[in-house]
C-alpha atoms as a PDB file:
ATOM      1  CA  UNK A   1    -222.468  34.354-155.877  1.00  0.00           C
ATOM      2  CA  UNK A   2    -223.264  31.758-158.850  1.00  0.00           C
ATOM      3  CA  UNK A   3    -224.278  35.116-160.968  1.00  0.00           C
ATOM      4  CA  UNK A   4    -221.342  36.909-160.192  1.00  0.00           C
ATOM      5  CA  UNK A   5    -218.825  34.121-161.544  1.00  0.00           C
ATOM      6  CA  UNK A   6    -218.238  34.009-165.358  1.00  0.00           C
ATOM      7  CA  UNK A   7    -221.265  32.377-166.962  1.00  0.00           C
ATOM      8  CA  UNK A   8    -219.536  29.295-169.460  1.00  0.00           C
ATOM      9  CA  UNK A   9    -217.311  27.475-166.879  1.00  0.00           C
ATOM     10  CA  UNK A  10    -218.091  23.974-166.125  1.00  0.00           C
ATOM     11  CA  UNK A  11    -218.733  24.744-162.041  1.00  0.00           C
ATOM     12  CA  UNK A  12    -221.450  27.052-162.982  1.00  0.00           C
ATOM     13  CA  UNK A  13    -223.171  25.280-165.423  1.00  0.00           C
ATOM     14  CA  UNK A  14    -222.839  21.872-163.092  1.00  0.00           C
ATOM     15  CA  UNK A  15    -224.330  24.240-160.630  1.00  0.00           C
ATOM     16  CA  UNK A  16    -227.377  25.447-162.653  1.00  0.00           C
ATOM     17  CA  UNK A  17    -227.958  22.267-163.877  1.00  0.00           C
ATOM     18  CA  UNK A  18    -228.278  21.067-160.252  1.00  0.00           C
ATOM     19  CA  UNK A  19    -230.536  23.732-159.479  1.00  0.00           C
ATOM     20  CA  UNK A  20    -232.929  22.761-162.715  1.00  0.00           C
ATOM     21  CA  UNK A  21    -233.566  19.207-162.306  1.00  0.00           C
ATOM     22  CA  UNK A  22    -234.340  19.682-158.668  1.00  0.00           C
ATOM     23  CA  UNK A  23    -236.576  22.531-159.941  1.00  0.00           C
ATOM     24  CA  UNK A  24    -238.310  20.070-162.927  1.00  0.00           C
ATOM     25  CA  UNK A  25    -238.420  17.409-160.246  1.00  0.00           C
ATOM     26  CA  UNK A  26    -239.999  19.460-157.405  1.00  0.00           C
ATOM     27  CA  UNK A  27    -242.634  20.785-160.196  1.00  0.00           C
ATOM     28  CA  UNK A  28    -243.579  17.191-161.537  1.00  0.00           C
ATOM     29  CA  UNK A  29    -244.426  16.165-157.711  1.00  0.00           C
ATOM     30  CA  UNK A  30    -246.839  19.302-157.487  1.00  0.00           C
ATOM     31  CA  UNK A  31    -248.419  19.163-160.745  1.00  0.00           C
ATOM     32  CA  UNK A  32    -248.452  15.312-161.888  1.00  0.00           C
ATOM     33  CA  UNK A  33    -245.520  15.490-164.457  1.00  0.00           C
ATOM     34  CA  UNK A  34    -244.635  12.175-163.899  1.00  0.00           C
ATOM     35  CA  UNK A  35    -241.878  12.283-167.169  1.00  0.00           C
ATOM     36  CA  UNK A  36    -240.349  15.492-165.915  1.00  0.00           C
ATOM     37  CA  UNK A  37    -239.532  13.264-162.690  1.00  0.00           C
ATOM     38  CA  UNK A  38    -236.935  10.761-165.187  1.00  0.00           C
ATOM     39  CA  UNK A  39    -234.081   9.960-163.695  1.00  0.00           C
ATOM     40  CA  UNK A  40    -230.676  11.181-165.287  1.00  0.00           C
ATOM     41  CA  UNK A  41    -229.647  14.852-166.389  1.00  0.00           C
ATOM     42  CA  UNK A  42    -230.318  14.658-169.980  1.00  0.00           C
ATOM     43  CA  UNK A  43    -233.974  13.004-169.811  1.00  0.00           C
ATOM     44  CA  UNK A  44    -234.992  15.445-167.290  1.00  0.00           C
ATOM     45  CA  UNK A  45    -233.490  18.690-168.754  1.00  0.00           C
ATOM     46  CA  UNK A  46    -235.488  17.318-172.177  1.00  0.00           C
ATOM     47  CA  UNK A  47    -238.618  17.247-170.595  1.00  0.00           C
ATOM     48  CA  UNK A  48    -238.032  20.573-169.383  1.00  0.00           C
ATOM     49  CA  UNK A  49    -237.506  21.817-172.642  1.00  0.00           C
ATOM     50  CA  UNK A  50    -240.374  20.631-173.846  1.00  0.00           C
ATOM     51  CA  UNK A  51    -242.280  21.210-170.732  1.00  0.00           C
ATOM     52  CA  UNK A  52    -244.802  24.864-171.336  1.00  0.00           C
ATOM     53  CA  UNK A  53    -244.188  26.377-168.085  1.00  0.00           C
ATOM     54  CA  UNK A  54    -247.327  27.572-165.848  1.00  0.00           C
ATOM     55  CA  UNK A  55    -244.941  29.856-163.822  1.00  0.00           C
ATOM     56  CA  UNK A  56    -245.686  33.780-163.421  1.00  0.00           C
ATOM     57  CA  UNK A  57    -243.505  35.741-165.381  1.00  0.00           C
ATOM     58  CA  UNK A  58    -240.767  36.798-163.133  1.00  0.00           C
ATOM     59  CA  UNK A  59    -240.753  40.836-163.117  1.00  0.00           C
ATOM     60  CA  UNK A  60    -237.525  40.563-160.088  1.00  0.00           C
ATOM     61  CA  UNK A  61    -234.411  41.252-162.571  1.00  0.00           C
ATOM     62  CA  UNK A  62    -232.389  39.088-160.492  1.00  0.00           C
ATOM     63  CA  UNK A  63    -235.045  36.065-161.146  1.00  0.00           C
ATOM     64  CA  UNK A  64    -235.333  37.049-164.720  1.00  0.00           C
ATOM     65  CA  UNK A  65    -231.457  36.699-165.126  1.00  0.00           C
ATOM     66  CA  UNK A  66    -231.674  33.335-163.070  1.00  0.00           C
ATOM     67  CA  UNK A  67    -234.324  32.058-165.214  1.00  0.00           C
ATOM     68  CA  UNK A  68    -232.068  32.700-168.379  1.00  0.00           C
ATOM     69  CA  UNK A  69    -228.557  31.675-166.939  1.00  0.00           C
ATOM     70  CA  UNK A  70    -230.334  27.638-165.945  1.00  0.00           C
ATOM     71  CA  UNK A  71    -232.375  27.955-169.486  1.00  0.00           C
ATOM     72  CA  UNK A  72    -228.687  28.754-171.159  1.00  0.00           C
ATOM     73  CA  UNK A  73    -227.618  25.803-168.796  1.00  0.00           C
ATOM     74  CA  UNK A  74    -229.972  23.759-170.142  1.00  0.00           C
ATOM     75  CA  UNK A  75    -229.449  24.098-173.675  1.00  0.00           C
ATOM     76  CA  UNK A  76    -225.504  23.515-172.823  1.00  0.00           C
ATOM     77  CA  UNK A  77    -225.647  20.695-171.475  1.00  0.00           C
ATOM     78  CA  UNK A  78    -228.283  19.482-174.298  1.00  0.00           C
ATOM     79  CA  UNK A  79    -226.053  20.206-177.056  1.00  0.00           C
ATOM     80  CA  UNK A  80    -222.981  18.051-175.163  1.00  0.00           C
ATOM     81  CA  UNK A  81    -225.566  15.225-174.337  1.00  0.00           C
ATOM     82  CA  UNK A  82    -227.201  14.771-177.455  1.00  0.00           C
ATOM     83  CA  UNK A  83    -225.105  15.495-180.186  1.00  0.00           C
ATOM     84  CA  UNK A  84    -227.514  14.118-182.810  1.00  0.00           C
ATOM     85  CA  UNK A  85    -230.621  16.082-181.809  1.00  0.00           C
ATOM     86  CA  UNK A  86    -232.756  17.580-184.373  1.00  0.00           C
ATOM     87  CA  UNK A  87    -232.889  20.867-182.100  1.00  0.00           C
ATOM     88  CA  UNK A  88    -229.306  21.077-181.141  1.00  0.00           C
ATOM     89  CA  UNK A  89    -228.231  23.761-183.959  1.00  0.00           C
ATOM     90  CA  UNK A  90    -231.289  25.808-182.716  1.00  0.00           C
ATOM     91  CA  UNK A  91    -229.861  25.433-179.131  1.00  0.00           C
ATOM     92  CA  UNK A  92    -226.609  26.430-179.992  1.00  0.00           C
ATOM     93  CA  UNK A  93    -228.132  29.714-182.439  1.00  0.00           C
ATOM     94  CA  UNK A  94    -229.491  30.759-178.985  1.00  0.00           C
ATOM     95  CA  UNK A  95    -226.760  30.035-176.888  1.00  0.00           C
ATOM     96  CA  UNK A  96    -224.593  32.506-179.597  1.00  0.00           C
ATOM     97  CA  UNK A  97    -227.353  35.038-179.797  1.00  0.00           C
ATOM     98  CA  UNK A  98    -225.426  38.601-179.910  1.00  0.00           C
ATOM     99  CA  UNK A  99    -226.400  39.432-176.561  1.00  0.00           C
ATOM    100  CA  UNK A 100    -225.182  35.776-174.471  1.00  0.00           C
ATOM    101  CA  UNK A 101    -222.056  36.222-172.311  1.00  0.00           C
ATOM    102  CA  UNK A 102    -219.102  36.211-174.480  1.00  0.00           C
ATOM    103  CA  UNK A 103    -217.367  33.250-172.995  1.00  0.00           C
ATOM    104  CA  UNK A 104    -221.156  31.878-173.999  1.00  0.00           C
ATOM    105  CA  UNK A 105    -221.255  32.920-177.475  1.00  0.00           C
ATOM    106  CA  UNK A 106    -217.996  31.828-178.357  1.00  0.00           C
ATOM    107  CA  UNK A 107    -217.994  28.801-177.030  1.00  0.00           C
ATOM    108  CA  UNK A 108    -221.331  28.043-179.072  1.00  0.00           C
ATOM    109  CA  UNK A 109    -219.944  29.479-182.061  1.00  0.00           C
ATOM    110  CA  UNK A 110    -217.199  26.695-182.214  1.00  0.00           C
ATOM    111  CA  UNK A 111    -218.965  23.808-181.844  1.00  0.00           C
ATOM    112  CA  UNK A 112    -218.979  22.091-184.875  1.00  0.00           C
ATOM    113  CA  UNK A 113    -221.941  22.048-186.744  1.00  0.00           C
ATOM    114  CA  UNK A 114    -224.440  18.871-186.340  1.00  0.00           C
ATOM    115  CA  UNK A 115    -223.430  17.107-189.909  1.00  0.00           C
ATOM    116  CA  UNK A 116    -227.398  16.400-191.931  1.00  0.00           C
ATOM    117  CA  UNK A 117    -228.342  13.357-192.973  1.00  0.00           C
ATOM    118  CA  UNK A 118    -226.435  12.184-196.761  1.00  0.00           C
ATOM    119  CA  UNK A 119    -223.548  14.544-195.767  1.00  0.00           C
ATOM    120  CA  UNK A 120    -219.890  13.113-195.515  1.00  0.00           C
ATOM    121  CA  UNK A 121    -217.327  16.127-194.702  1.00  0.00           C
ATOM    122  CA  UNK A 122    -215.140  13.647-193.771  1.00  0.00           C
ATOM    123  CA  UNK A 123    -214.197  12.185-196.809  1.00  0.00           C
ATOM    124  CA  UNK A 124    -211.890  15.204-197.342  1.00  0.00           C
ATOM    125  CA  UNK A 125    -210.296  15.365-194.758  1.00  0.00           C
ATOM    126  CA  UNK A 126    -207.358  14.180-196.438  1.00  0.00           C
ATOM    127  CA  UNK A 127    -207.570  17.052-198.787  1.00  0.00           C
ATOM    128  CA  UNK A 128    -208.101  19.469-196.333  1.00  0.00           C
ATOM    129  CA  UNK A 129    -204.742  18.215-194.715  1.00  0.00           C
ATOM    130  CA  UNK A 130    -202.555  18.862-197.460  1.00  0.00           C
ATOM    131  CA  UNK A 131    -203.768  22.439-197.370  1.00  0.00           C
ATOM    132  CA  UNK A 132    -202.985  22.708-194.025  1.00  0.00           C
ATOM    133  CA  UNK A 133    -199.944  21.077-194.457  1.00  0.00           C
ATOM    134  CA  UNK A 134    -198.625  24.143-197.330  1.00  0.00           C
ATOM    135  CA  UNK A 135    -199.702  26.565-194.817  1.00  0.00           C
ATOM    136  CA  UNK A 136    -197.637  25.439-192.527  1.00  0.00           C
ATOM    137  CA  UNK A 137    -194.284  24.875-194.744  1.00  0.00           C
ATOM    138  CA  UNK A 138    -195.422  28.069-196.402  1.00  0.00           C
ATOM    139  CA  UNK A 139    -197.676  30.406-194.685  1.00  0.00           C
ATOM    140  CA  UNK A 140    -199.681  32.607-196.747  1.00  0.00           C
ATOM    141  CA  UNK A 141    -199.685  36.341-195.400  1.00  0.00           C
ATOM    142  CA  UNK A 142    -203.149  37.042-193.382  1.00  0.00           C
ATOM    143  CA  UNK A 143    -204.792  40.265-195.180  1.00  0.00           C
ATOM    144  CA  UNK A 144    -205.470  38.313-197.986  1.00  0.00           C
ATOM    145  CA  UNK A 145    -208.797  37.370-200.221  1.00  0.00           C
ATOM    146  CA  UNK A 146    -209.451  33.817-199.383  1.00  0.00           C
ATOM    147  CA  UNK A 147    -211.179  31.783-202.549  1.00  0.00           C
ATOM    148  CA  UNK A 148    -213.207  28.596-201.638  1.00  0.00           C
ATOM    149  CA  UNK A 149    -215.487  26.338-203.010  1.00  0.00           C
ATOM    150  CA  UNK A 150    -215.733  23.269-204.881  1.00  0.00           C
ATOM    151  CA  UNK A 151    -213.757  22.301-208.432  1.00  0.00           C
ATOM    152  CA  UNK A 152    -214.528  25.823-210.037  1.00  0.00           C
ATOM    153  CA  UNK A 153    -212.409  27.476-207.221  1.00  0.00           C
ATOM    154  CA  UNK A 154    -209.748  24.354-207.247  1.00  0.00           C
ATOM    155  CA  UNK A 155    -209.684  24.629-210.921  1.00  0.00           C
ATOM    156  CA  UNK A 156    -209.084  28.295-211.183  1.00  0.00           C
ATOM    157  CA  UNK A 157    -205.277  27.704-212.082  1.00  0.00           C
ATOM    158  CA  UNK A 158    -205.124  31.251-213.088  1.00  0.00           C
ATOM    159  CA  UNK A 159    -206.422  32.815-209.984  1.00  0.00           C
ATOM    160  CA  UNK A 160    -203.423  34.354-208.710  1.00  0.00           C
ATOM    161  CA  UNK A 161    -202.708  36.422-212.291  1.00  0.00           C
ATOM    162  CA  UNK A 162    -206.298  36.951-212.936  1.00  0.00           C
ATOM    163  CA  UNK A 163    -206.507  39.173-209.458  1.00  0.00           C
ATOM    164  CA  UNK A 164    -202.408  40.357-210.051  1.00  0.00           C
ATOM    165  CA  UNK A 165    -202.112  43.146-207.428  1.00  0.00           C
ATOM    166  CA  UNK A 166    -204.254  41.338-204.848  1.00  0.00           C
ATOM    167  CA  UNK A 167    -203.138  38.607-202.615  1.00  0.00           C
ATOM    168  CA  UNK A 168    -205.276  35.322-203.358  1.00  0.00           C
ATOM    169  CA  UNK A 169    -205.228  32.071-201.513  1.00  0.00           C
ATOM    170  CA  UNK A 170    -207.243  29.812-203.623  1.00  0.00           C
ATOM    171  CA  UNK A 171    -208.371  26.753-201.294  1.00  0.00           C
ATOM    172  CA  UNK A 172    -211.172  24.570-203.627  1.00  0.00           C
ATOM    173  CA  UNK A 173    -212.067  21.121-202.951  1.00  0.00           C
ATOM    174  CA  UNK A 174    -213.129  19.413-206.065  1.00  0.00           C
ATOM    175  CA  UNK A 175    -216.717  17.630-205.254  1.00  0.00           C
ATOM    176  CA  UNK A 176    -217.486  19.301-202.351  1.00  0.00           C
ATOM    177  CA  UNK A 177    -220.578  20.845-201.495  1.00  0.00           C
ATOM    178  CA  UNK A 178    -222.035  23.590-199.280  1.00  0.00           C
ATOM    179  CA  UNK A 179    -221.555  21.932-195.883  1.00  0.00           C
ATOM    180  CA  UNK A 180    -218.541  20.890-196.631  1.00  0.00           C
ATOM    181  CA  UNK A 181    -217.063  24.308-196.989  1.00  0.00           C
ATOM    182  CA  UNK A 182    -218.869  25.214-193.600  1.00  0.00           C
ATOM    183  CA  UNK A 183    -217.652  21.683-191.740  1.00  0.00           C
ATOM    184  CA  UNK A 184    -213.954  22.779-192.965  1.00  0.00           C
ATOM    185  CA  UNK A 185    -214.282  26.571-192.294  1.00  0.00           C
ATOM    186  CA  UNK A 186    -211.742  26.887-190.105  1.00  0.00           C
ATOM    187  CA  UNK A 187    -208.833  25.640-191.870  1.00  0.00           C
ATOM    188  CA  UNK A 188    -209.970  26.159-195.714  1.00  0.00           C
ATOM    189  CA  UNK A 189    -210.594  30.263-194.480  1.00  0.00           C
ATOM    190  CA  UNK A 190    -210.317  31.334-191.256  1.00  0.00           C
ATOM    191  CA  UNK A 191    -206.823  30.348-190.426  1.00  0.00           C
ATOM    192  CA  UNK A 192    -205.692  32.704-193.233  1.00  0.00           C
ATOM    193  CA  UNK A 193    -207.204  35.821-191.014  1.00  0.00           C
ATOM    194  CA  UNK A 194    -208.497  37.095-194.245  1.00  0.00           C
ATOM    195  CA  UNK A 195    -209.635  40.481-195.618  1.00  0.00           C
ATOM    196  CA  UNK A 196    -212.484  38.857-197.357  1.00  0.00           C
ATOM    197  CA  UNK A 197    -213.670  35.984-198.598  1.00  0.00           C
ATOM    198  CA  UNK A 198    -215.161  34.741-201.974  1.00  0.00           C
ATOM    199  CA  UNK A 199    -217.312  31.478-202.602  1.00  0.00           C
ATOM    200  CA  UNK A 200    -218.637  29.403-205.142  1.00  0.00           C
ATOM    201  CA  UNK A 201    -220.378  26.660-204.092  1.00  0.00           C
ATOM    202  CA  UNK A 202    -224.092  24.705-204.481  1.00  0.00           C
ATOM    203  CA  UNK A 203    -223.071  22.810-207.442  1.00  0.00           C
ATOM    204  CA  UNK A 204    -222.981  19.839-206.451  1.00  0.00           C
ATOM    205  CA  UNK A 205    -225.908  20.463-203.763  1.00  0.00           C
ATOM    206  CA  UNK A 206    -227.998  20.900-206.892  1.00  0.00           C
ATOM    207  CA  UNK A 207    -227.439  17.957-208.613  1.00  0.00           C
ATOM    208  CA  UNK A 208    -228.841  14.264-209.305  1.00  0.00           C
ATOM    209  CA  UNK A 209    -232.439  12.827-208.810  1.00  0.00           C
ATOM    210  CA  UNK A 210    -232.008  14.066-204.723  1.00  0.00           C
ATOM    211  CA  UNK A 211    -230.790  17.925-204.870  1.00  0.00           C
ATOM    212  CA  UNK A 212    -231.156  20.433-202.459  1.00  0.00           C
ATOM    213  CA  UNK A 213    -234.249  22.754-202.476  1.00  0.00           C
ATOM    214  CA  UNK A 214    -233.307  26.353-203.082  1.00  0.00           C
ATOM    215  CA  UNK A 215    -234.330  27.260-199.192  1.00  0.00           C
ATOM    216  CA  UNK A 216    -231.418  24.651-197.933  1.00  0.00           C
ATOM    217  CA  UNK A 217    -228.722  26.255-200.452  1.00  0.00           C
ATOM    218  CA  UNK A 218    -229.932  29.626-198.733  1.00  0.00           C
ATOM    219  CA  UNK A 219    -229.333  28.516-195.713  1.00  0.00           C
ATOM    220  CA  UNK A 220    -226.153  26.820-195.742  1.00  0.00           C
ATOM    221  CA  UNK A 221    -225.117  30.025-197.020  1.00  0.00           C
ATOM    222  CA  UNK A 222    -226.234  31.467-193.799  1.00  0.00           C
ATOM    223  CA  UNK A 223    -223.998  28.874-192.478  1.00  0.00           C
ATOM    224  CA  UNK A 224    -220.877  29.483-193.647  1.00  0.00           C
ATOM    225  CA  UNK A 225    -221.354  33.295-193.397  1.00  0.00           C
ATOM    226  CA  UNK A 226    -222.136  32.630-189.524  1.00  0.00           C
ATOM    227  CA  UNK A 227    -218.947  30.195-188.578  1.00  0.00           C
ATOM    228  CA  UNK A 228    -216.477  32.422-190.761  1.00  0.00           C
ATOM    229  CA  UNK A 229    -217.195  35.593-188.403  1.00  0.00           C
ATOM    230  CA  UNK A 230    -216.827  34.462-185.423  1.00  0.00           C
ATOM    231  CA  UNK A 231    -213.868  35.769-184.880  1.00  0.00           C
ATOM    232  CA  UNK A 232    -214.150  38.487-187.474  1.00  0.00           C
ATOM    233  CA  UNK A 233    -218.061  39.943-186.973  1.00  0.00           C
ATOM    234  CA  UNK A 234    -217.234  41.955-190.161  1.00  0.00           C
ATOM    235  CA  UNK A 235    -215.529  40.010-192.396  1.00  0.00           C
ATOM    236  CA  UNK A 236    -216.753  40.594-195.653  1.00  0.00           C
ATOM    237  CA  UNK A 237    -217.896  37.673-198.187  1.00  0.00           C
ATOM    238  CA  UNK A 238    -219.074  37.634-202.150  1.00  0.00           C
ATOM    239  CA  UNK A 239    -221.123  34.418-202.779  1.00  0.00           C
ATOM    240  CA  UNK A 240    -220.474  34.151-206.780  1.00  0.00           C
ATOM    241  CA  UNK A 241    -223.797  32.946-208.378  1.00  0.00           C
ATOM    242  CA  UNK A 242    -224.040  29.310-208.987  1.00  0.00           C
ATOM    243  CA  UNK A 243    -223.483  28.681-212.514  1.00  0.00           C
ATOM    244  CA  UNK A 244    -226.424  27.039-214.697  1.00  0.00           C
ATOM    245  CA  UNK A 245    -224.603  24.809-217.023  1.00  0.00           C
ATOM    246  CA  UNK A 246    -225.201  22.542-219.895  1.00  0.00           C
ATOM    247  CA  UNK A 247    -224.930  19.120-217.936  1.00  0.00           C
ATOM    248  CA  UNK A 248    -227.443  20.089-215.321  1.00  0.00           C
ATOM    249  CA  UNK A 249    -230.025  21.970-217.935  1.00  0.00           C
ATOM    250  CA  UNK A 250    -232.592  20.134-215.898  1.00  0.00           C
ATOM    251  CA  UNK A 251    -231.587  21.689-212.320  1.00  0.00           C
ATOM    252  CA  UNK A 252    -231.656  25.385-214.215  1.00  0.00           C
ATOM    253  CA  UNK A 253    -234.677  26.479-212.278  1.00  0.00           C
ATOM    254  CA  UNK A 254    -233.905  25.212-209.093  1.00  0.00           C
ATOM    255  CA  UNK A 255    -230.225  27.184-209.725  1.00  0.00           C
ATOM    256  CA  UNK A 256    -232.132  30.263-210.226  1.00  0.00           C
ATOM    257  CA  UNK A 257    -234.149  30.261-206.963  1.00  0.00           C
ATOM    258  CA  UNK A 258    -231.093  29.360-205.243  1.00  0.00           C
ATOM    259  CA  UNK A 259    -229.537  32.501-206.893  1.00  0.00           C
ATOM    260  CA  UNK A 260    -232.607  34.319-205.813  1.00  0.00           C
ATOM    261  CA  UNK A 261    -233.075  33.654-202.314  1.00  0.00           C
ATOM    262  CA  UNK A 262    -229.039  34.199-201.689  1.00  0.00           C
ATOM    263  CA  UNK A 263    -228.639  37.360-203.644  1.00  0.00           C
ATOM    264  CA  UNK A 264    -231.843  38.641-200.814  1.00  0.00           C
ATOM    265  CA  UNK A 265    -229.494  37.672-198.250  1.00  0.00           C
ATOM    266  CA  UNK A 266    -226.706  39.913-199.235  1.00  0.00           C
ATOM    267  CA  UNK A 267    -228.906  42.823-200.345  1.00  0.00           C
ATOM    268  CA  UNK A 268    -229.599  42.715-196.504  1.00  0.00           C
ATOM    269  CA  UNK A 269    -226.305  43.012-195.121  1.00  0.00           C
ATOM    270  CA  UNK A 270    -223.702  45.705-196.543  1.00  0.00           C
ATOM    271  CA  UNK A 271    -221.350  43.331-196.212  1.00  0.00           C
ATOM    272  CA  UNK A 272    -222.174  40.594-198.369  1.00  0.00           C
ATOM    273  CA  UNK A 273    -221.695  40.870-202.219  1.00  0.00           C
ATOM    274  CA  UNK A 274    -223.809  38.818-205.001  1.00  0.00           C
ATOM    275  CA  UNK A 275    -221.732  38.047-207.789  1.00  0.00           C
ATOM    276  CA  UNK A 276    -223.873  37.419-210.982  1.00  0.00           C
ATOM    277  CA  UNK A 277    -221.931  36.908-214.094  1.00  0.00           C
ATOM    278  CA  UNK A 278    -224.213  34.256-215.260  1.00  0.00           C
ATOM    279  CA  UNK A 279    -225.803  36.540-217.732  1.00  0.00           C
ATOM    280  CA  UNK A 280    -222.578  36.987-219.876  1.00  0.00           C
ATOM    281  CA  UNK A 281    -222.245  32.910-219.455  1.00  0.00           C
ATOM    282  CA  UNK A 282    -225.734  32.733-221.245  1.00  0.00           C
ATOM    283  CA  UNK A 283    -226.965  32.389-224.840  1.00  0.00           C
ATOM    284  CA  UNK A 284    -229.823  35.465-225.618  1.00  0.00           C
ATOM    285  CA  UNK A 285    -232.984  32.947-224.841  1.00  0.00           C
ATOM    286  CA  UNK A 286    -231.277  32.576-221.443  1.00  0.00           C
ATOM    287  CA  UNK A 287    -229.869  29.123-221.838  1.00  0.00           C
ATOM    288  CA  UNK A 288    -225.963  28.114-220.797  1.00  0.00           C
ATOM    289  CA  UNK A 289    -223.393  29.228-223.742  1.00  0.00           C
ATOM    290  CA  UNK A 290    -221.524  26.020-224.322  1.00  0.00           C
ATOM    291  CA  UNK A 291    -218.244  28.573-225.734  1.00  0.00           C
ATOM    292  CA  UNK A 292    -217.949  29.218-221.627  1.00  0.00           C
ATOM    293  CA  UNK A 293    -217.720  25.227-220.389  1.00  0.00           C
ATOM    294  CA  UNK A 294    -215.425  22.144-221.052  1.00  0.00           C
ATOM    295  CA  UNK A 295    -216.404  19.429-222.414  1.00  0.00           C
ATOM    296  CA  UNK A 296    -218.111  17.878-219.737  1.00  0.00           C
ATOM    297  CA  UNK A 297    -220.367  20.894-220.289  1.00  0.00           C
ATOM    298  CA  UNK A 298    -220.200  22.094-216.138  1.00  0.00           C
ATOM    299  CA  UNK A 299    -216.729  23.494-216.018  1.00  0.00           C
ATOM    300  CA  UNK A 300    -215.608  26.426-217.252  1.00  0.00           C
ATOM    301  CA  UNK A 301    -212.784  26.658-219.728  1.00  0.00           C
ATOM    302  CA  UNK A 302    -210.535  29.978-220.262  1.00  0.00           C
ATOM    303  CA  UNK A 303    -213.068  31.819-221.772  1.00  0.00           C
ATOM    304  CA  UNK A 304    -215.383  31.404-218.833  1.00  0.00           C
ATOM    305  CA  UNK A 305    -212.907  31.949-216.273  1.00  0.00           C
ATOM    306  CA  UNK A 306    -212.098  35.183-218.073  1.00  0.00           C
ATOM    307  CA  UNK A 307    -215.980  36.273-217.659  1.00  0.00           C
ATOM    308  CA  UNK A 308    -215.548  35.547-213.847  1.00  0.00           C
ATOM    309  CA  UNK A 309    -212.742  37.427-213.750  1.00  0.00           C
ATOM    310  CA  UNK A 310    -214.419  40.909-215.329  1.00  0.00           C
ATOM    311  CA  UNK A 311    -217.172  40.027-212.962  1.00  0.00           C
ATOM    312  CA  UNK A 312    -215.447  39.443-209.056  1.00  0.00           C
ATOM    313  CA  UNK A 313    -212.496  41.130-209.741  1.00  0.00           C
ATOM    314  CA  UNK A 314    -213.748  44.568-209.021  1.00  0.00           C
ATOM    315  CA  UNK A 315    -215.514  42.944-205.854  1.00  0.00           C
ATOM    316  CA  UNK A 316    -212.957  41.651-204.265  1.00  0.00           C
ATOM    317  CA  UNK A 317    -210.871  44.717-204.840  1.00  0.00           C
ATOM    318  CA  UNK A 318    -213.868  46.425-203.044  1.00  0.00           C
ATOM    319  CA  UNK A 319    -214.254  44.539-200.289  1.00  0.00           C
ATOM    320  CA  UNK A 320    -210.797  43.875-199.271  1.00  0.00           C
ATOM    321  CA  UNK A 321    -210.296  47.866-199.407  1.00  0.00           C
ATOM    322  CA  UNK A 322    -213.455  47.864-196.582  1.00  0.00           C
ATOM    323  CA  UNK A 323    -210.530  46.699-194.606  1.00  0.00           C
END
């Protein structure tokens, strides 16, 4: 009966998780697991976790499909228990593996994601409001290009004329960084029902005496591209290049790798673009053009902006005609 019912509603999973810590307890009497035997849900379903099982492997597909709806249990109830674990976004990548129950996978997909250490998405949550706020007074038509980022995509005043012919909605958050545009997904891009999305972030992820390695920028990337298809498995995104610039000279390698290890990312899925117009931003031995920035030397000033545009222009116009 329990397999028969729809996997992800509370009654099952209460019911598998039943059926598990009797299990974990029953196995720590007969093999001398004493910590397996802890009382409360959460300590025991840990333990089992981390617990290598000596079971056969289960050839019955009706005990195979057991064994993965109280594992899927497990992990459920983990990522509601402990909300700080260092394992829970690996629990809830499972528990949204293509192949879970779709009830499953979508409820995994919109949990929001476990917020690292020297992260603060909060702090613009004020920000984020007022967007949400103009969408609401003033809804912008879905089928559009959504634009997102940090102060490069916020400062982009020109957007809408540069891309004339294509509907833009520019939604930049000046300061932000890469997690913040994943934390914030959902209203800075997927309320918009886009045709495709454009980014520019890592910035300010590469940036002080603490920045990000290259593998973490690469990753949050992953991220975003993850939480802004869940609804839309297709949705096509262009991650423009992060830009090396004249106040950060000294992060200019660790920009490059980040570049790198992205632009491998989208030359494995057809629907992700790299954007690289850092080339025509450069002087000939490679180093930023200061013509290109403001005077803080990391913005970009009209000239710039106008390189961007040759650059994503014909992108966007790409991928929004995948649609």
């Amino acid at each position: 009966m329990r397999l028969k019912l729809p996997w992800f509603v509370p009654e099952v999973v209460d019911r598998a998780v039943d059926e598990v810590v009797w299990e974990q307890r029953r196995r720590a009497r007969r093999v001398g697991a004493a910590r397996i035997a802890a009382a409360g849900r959460t300590a025991t379903f840990l333990a089992a976790v981390e617990l290598p099982t000596a079971e056969p492997a289960l050839a019955d597909a009706d005990a195979q499909e057991r064994d993965r709806h109280h594992r899927d249990a497990m992990l459920a109830h983990l990522v509601a228990a402990t909300p700080g674990h260092r394992q829970r976004d690996r629990w809830l990548a499972e528990l949204a593996r293509a192949t879970a129950p779709e009830q499953q996978r979508q409820w995994a997909l919109r949990q929001p994601p476990t917020i690292p250490v020297g992260e603060d998405p909060q702090r613009w949550a004020a920000e984020v409001q007022q967007f949400v706020d103009a969408d609401r007074a003033n809804p912008p038509p879905p089928g559009g290009v959504v634009f997102v980022g940090s102060s490069s995509i916020r400062g982009w005043r020109s957007l809408a004329d540069d891309m004339a012919g294509l509907p833009v909605v520019r939604r930049g958050v000046g300061g932000s960084r890469l997690f913040d545009a994943c934390y914030w997904s959902d209203d800075l891009v997927s309320r918009h029902r886009p045709a495709a999305v454009v980014l520019f972030s890592g910035t300010n992820d590469l940036a002080g005496d603490r920045p990000k390695s290259a593998a973490q920028v690469r990753d949050l990337f992953l991220l975003f591209v993850q939480r802004v298809r869940r609804d839309d498995p297709e949705l096509p995104i262009a991650w423009i290049a992060i830009t090396p610039s004249p106040a950060r000279a000294q992060h200019i390698g660790l920009v490059r790798a980040a570049n790198d290890l992205v632009r491998a990312e989208c030359a494995a899925d057809p629907r992700l673009s790299f954007i690289d117009p850092t080339p025509d931003l450069a002087l000939p031995d490679g180093a930023p053009d200061p013509r290109f920035f403001q005077r803080d030397g990391l913005h970009l000033n009209a000239n710039g902006y106008a390189v961007w545009t040759r650059h994503v222009r014909p992108v966007a116009e790409r991928l929004r005609a995948l649609r």
